[in-house]
C-alpha atoms as a PDB file:
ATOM      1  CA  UNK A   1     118.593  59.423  75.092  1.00  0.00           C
ATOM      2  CA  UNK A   2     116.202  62.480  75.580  1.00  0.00           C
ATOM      3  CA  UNK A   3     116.077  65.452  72.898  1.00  0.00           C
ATOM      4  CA  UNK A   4     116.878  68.473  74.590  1.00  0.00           C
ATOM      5  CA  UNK A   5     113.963  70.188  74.310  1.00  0.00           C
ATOM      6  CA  UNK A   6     112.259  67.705  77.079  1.00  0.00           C
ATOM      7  CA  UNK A   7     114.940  68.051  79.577  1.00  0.00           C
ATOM      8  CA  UNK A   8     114.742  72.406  78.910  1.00  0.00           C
ATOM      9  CA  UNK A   9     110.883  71.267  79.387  1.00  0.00           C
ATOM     10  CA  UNK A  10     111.313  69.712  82.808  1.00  0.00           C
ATOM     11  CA  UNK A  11     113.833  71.826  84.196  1.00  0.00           C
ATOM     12  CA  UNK A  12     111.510  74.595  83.183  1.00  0.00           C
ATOM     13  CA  UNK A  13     109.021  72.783  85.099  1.00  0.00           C
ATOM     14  CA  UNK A  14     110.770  72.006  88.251  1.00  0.00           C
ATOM     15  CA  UNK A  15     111.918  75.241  88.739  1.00  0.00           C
ATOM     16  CA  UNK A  16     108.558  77.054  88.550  1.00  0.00           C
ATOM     17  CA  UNK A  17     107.550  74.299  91.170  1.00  0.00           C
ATOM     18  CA  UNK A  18     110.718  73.901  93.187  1.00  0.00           C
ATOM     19  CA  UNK A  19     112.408  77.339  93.065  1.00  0.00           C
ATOM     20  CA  UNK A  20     112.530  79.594  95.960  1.00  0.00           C
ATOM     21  CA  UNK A  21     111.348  76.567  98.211  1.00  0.00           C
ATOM     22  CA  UNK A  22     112.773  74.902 101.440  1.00  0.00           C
ATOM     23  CA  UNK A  23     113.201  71.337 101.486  1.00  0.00           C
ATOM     24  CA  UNK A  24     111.874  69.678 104.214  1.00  0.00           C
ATOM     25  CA  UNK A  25     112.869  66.524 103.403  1.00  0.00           C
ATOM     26  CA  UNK A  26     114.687  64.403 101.024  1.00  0.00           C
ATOM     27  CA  UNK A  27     115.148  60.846  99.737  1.00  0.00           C
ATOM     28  CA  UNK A  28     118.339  59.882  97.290  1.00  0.00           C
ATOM     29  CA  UNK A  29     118.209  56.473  96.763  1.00  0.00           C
ATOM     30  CA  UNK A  30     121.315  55.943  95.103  1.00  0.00           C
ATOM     31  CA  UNK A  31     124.542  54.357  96.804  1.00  0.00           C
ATOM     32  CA  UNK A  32     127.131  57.946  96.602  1.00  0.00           C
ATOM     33  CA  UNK A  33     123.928  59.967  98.156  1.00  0.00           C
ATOM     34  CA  UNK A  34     121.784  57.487  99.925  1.00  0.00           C
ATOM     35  CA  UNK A  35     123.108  59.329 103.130  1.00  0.00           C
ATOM     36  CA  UNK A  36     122.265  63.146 102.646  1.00  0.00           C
ATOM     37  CA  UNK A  37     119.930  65.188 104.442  1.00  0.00           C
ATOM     38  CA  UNK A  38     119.312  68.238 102.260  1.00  0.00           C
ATOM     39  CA  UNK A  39     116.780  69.099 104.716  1.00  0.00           C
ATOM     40  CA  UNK A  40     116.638  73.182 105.285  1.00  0.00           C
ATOM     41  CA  UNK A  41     118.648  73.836 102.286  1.00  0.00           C
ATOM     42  CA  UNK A  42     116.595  75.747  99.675  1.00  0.00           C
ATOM     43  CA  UNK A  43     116.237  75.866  95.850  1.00  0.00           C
ATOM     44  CA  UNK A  44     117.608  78.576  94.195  1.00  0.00           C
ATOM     45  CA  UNK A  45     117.287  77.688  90.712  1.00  0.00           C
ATOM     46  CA  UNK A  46     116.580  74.179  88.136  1.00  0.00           C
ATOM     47  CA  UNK A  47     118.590  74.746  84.991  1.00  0.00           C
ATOM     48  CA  UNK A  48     119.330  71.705  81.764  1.00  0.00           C
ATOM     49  CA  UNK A  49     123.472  71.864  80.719  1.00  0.00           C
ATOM     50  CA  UNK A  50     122.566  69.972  77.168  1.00  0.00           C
ATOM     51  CA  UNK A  51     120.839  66.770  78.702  1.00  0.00           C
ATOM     52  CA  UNK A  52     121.788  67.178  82.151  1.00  0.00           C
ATOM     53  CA  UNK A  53     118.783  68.437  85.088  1.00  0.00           C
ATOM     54  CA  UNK A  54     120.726  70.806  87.756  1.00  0.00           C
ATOM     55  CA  UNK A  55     119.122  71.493  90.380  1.00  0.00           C
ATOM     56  CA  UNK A  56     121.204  74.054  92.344  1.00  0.00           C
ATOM     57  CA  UNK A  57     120.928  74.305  96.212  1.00  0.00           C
ATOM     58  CA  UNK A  58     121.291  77.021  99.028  1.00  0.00           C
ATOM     59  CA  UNK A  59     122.986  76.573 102.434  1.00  0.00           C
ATOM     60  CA  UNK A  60     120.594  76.462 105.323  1.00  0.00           C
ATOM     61  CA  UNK A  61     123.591  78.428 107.281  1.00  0.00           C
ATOM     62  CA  UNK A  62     126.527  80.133 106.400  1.00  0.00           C
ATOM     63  CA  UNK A  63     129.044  78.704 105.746  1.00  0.00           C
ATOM     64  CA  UNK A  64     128.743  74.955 104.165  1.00  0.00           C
ATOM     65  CA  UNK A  65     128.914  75.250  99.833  1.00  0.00           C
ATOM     66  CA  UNK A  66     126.103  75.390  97.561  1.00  0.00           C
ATOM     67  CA  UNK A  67     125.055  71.933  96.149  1.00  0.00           C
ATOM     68  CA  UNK A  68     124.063  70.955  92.722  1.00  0.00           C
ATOM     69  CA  UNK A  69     122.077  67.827  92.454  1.00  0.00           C
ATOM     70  CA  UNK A  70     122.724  66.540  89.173  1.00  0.00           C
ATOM     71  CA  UNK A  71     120.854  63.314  86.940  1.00  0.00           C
ATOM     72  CA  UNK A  72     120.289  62.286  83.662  1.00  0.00           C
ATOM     73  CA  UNK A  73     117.304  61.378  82.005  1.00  0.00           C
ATOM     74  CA  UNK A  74     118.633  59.122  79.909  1.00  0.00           C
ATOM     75  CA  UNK A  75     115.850  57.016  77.859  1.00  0.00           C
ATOM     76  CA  UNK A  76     113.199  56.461  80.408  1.00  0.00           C
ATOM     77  CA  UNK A  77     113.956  59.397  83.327  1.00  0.00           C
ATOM     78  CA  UNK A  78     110.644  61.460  84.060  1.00  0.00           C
ATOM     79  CA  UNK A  79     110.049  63.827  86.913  1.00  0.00           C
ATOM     80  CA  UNK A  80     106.558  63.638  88.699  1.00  0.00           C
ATOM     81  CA  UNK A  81     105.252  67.077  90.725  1.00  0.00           C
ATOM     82  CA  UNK A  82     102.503  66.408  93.649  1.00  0.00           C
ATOM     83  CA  UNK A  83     101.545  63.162  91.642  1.00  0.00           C
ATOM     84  CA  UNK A  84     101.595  64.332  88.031  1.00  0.00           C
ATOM     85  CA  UNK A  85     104.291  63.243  85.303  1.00  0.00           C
ATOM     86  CA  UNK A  86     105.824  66.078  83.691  1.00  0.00           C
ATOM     87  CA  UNK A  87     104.760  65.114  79.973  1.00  0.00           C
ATOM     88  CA  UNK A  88     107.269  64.068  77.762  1.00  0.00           C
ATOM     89  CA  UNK A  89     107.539  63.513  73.750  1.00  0.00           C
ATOM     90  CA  UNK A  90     110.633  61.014  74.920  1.00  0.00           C
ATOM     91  CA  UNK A  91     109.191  59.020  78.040  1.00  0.00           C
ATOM     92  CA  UNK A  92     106.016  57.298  78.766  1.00  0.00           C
ATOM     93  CA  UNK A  93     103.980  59.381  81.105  1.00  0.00           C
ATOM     94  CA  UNK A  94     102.236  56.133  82.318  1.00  0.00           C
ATOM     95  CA  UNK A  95     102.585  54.520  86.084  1.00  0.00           C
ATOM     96  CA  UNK A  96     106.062  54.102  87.264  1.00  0.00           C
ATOM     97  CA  UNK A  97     106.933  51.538  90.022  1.00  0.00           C
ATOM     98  CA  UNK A  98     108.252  52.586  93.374  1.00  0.00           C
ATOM     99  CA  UNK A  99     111.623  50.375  93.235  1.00  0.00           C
ATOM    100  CA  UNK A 100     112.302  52.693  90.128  1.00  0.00           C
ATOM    101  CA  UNK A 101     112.288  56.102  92.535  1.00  0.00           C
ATOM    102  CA  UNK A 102     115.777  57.502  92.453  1.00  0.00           C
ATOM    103  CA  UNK A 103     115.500  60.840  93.928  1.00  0.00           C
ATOM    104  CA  UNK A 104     112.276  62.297  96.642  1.00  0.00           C
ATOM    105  CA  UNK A 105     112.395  66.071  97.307  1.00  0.00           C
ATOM    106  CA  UNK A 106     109.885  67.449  99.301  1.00  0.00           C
ATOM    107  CA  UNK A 107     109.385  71.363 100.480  1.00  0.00           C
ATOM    108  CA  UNK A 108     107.582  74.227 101.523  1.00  0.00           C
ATOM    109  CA  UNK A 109     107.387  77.493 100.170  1.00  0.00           C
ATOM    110  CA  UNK A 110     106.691  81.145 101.938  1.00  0.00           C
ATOM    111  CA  UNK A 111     103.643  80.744 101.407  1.00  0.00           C
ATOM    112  CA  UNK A 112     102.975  77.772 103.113  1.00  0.00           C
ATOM    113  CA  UNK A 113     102.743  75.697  99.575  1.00  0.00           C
ATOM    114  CA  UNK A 114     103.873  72.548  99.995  1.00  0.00           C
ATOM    115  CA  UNK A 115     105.519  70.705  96.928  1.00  0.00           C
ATOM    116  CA  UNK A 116     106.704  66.737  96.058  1.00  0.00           C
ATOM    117  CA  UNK A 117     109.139  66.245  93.350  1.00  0.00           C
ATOM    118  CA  UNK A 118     109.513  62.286  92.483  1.00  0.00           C
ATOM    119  CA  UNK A 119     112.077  61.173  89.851  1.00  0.00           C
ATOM    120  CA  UNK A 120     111.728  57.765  88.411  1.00  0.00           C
ATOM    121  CA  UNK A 121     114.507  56.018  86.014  1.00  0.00           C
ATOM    122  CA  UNK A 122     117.175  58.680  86.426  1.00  0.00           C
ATOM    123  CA  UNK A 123     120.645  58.486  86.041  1.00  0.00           C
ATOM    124  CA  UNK A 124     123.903  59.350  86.970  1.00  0.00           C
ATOM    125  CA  UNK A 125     122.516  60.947  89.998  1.00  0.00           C
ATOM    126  CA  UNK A 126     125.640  63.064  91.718  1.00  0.00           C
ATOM    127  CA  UNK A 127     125.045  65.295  94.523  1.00  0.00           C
ATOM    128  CA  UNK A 128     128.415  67.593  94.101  1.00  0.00           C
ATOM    129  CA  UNK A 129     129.229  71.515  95.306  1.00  0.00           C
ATOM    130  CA  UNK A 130     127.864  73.735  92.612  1.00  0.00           C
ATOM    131  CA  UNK A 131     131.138  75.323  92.148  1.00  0.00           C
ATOM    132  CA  UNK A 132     132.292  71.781  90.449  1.00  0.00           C
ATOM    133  CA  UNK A 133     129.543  71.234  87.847  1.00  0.00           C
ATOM    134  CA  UNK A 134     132.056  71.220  85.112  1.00  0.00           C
ATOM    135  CA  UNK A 135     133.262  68.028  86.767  1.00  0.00           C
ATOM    136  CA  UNK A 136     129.971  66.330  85.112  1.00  0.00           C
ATOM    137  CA  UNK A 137     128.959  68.505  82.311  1.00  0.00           C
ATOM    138  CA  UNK A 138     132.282  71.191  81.698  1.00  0.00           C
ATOM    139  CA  UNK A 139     133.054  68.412  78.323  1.00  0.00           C
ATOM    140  CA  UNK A 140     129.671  69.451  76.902  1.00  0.00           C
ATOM    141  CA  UNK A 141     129.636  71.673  73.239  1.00  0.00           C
ATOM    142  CA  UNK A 142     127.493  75.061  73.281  1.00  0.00           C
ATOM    143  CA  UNK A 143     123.993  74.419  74.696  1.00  0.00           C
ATOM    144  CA  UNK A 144     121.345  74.705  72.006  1.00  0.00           C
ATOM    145  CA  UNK A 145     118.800  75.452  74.254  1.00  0.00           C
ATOM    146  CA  UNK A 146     121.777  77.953  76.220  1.00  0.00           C
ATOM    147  CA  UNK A 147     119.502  81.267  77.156  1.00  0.00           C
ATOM    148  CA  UNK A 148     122.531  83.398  76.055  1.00  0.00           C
ATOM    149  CA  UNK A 149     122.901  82.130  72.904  1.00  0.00           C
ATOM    150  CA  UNK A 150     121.177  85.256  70.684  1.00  0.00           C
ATOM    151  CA  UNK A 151     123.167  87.397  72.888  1.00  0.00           C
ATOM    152  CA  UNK A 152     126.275  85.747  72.984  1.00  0.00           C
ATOM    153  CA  UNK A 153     127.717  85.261  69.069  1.00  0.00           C
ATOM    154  CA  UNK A 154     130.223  82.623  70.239  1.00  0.00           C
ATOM    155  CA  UNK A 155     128.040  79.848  71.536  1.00  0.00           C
ATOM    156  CA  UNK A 156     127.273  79.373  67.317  1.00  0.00           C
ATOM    157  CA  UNK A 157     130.774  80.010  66.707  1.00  0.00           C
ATOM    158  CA  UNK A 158     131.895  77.621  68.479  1.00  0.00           C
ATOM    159  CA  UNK A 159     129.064  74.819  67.734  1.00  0.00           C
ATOM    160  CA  UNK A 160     130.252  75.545  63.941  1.00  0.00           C
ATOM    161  CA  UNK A 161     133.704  75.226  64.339  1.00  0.00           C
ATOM    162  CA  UNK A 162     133.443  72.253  66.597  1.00  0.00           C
ATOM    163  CA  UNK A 163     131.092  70.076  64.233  1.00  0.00           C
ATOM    164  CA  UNK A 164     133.345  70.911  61.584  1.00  0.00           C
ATOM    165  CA  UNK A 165     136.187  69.590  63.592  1.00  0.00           C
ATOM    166  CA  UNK A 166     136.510  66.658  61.783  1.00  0.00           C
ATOM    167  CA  UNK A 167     135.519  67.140  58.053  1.00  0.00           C
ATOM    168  CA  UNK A 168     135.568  63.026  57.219  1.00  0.00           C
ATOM    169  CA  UNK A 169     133.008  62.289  60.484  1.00  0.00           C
ATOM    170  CA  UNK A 170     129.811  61.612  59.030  1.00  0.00           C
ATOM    171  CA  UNK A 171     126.881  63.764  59.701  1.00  0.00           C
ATOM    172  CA  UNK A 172     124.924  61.730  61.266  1.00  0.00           C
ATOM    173  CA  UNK A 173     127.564  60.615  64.085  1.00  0.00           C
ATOM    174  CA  UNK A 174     128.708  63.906  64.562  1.00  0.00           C
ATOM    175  CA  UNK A 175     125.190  65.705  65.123  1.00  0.00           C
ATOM    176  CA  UNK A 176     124.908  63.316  68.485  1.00  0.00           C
ATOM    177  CA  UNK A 177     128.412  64.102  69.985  1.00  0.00           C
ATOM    178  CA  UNK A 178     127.377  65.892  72.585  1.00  0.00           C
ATOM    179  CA  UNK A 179     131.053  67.500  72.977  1.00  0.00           C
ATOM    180  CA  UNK A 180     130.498  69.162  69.588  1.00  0.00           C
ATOM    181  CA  UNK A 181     127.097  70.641  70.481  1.00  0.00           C
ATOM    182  CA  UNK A 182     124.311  69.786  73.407  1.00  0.00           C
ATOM    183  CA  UNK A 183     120.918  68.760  72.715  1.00  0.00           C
ATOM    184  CA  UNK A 184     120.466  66.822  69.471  1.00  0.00           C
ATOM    185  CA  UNK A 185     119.040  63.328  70.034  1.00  0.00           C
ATOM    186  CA  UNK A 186     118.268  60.711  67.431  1.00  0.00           C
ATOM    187  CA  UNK A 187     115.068  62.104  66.252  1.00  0.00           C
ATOM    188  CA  UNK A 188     116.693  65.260  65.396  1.00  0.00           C
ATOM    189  CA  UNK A 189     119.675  63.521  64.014  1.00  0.00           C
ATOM    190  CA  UNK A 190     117.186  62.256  61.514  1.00  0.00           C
ATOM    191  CA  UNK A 191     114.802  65.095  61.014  1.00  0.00           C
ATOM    192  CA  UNK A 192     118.060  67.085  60.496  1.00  0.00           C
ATOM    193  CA  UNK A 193     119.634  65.531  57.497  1.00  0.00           C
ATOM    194  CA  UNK A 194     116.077  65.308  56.031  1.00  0.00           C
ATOM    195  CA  UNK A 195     115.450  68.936  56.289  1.00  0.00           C
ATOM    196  CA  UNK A 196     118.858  69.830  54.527  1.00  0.00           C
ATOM    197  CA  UNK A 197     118.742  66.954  52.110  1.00  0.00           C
ATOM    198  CA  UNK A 198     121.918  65.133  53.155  1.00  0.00           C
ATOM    199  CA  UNK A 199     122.388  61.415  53.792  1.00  0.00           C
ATOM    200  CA  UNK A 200     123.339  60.890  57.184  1.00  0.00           C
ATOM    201  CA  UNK A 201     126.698  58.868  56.225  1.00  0.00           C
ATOM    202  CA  UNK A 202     127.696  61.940  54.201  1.00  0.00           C
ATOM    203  CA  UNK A 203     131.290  63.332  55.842  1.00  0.00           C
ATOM    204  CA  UNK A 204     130.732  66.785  57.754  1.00  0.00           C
ATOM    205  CA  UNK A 205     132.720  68.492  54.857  1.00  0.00           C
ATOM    206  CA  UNK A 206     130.336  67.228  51.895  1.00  0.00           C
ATOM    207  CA  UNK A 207     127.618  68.297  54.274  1.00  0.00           C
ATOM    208  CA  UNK A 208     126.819  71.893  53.160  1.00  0.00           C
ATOM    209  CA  UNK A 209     127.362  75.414  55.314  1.00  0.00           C
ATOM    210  CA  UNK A 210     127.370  74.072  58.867  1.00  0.00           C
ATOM    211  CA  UNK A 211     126.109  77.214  60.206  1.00  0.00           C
ATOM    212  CA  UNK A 212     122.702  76.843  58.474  1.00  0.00           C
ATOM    213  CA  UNK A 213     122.451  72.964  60.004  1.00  0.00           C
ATOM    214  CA  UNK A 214     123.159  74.807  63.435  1.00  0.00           C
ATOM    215  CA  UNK A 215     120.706  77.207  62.799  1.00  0.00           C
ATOM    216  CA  UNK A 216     118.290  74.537  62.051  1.00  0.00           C
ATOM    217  CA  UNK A 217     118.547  72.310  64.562  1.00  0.00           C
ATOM    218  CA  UNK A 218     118.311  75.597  67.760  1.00  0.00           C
ATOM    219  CA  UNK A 219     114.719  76.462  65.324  1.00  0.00           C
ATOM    220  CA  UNK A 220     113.709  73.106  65.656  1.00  0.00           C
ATOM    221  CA  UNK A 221     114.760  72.712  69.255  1.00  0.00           C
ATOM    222  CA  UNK A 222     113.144  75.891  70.299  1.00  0.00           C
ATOM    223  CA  UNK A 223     109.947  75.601  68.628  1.00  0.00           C
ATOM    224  CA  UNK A 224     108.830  72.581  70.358  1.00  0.00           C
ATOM    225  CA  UNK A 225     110.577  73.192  73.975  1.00  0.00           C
ATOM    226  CA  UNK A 226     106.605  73.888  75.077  1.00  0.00           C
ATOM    227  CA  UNK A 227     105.249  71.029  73.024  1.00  0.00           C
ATOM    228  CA  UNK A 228     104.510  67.827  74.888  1.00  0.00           C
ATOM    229  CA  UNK A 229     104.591  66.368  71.083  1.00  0.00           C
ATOM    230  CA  UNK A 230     107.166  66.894  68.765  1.00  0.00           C
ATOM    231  CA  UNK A 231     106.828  68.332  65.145  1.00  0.00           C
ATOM    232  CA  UNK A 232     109.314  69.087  62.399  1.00  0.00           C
ATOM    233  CA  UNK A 233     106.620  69.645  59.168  1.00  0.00           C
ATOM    234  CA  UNK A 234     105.351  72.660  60.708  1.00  0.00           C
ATOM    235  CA  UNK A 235     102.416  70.666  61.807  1.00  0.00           C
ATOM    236  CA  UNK A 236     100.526  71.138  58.212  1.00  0.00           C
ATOM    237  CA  UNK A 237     100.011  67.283  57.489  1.00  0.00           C
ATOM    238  CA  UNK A 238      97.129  66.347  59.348  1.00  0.00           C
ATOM    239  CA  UNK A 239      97.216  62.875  61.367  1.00  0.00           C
ATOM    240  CA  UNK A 240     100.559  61.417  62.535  1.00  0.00           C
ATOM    241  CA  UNK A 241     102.559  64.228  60.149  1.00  0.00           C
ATOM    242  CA  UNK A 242     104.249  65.285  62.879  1.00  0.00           C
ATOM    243  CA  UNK A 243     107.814  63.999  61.669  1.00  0.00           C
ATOM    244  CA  UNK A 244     109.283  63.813  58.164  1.00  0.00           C
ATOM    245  CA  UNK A 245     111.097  60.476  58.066  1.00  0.00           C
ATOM    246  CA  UNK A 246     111.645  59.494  62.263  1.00  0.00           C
ATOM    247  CA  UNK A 247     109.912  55.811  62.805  1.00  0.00           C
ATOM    248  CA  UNK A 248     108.635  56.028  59.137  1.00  0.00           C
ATOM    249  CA  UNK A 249     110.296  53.274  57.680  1.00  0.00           C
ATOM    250  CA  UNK A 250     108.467  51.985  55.009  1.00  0.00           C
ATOM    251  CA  UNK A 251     106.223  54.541  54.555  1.00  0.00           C
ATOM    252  CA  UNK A 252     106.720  56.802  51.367  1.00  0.00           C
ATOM    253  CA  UNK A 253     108.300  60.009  51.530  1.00  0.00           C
ATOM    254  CA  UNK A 254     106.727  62.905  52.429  1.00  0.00           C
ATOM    255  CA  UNK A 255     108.119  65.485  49.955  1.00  0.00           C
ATOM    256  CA  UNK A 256     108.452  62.471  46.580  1.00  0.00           C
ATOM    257  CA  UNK A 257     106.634  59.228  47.898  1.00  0.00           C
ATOM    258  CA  UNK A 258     109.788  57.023  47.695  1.00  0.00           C
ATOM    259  CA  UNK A 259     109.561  54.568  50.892  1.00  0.00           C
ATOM    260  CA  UNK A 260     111.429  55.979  53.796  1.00  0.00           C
ATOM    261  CA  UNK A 261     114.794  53.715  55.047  1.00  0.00           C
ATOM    262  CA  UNK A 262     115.710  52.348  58.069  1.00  0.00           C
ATOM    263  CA  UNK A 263     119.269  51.704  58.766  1.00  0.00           C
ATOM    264  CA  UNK A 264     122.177  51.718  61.351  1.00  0.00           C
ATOM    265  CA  UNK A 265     124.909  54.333  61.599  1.00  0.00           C
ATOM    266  CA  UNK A 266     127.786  53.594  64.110  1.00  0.00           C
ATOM    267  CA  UNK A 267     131.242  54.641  65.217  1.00  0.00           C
ATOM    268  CA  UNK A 268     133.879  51.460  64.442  1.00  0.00           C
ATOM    269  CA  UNK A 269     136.816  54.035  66.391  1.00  0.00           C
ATOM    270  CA  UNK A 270     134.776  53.892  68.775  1.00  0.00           C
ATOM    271  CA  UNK A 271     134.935  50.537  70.758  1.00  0.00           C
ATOM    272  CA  UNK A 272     131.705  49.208  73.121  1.00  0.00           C
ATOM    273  CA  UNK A 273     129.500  51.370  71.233  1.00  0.00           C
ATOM    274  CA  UNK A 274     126.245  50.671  69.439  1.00  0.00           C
ATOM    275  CA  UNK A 275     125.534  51.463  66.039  1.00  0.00           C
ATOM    276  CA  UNK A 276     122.194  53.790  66.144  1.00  0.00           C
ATOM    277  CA  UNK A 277     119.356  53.554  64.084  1.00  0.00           C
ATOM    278  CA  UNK A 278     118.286  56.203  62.065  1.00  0.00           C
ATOM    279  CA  UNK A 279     115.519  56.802  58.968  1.00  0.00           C
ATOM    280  CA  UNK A 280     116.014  58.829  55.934  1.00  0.00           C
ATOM    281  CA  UNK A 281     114.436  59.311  51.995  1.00  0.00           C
ATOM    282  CA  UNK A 282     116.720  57.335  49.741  1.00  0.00           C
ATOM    283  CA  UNK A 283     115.986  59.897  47.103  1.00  0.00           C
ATOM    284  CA  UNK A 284     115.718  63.038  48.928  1.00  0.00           C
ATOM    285  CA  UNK A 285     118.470  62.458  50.547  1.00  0.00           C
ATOM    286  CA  UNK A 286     121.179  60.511  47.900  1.00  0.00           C
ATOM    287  CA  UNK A 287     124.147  59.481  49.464  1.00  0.00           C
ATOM    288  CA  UNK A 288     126.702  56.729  50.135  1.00  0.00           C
ATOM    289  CA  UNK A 289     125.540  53.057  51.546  1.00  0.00           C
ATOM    290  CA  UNK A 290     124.470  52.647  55.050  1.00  0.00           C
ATOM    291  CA  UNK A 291     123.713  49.658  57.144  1.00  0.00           C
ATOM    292  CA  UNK A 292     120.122  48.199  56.850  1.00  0.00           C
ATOM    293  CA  UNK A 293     118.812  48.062  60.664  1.00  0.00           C
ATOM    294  CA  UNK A 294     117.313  44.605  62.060  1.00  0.00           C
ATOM    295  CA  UNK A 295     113.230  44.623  61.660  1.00  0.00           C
ATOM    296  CA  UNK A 296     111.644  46.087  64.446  1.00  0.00           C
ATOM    297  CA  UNK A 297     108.641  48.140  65.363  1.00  0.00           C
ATOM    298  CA  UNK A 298     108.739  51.785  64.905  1.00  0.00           C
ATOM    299  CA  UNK A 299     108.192  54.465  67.549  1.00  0.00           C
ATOM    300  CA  UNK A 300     104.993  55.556  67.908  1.00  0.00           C
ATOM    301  CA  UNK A 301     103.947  59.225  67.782  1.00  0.00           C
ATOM    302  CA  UNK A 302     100.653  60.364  68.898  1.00  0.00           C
ATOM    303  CA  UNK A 303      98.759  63.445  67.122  1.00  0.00           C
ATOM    304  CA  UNK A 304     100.737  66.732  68.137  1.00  0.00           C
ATOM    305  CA  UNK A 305      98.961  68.939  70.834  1.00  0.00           C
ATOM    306  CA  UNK A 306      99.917  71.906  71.564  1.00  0.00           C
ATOM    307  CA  UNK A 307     101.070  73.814  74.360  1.00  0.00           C
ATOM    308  CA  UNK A 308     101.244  77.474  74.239  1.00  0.00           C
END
């Protein structure tokens, strides 16, 4: 699944490219959609809901409802503009295949711009009236990424009181329920716990104040929503130190050289689900046995760049 901060990236993105625009044409090649014309309807607006893309449409006429066409990223969604990926610390930016094209907007804007919006790998694509959005995303937690949130005190109330819903939960499980709180994805699941010294199997309630780990985790997400490349260390240790323990397994700690864990996390009440595999310090972070993960490569990060 995508962080947060890349879907807030390409919605921020599409909109600047989309927004104000008429379509002139339009291409959803999924079975639900495969038959609408959103030709002459405009864009008002492209907004993320935690992980979710919205892209909310106007009426051509009066009359008919406004639209939201909805998708999902997931792990390997990317939006293209006129030919260019929108880059990504989640997603490849490389070539995509055509059979892989899920949604085609094209349109014009006052000024006689014309603009080509290609998604590749999406999912969940839903073309629904705007007015029932909550159908798809009303189950979601407070928004990290939410706009209101430094005005509005109850988005952290509530993503407080709802990951400390259930005190026995493990940390690490409860930081990717997306009905608790939207936007944390594995990397910050790990990066997380690391940053406030906790094991990821720790329960919620042995976890420390819960308002600092929300705190932490809207910094984090915030401070690289413009960065194509994601960094937790502040960026201060040279070459591939973007990351404290995320795809380090192996490799010594950071902050006290001990080698960095790899292991698996997963819900048992949960049945059909995957365990998820997650990295931490075994000393920075002391805590109760976890799961070691099957061998397998880990991610590669290239050298943060950044974009102001």
């Amino acid at each position: 699944m995508p962080e947060g901060d890349t879907v807030a990236r390409q919605c921020r993105i599409l909109h600047e490219a989309l927004a104000g625009a008429v379509l002139t044409g339009s291409d959803l090649r999924v079975p639900r959609a495969a038959t609408a014309d959103l030709t002459d309807w405009r864009v008002r607006e492209v907004r993320p809901r935690g992980k979710h893309l919205l892209i909310r449409l106007a009426p051509p006429t009066p009359g008919p409802a406004p639209l939201t066409l909805h998708s999902h990223l997931m792990m390997d969604g990317i939006w293209h503009v006129d030919g260019a990926p929108l880059r990504s610390s989640d997603t490849s930016a490389g070539p995509r295949s055509a059979d892989t094209i899920r949604i085609v907007l094209t349109a014009r804007h006052e000024d006689g711009r014309e603009t080509r919006a290609i998604a590749y790998d999406v999912k969940q694509v839903r073309l629904l009236r705007t007015a029932d959005e909550n159908s798809l995303v009303g189950h979601l937690g407070p928004d990290l990424l939410d706009p209101a949130w430094e005005e509005d005190p109850s988005l952290r109330e509530r993503a407080v009181e709802n990951l400390g819903r259930e005190p026995e939960r493990p940390l690490g499980l409860a930081l990717l329920d997306q009905q608790l709180l939207a936007g944390i994805g594995n990397i910050y699941r790990s990066e997380l716990c690391f940053l406030q010294r906790v094991h990821p199997a720790v329960p919620v309630g042995a976890a420390g104040e819960l308002g600092r780990i929300v705190d932490l985790a809207r910094r984090l997400l915030v401070l690289n929503v413009d960065r194509t490349v994601r960094v937790t260390t502040g960026g201060m240790m040279g070459r591939d130190g973007d990351l404290w323990v995320y795809g380090r397994g192996g490799r010594p700690c950071r902050r006290c050289g001990a080698r960095i864990q790899r292991g698996e996390l997963g819900e048992p009440r949960l049945e059909g689900t995957e365990p998820r595999v997650l990295w931490f310090c075994p000393r920075c972070q002391a805590g109760p046995g976890i799961a070691a993960a099957p061998a397998g490569r880990e991610p590669v990060h290239r050298r943060a760049r950044h974009r102001r």
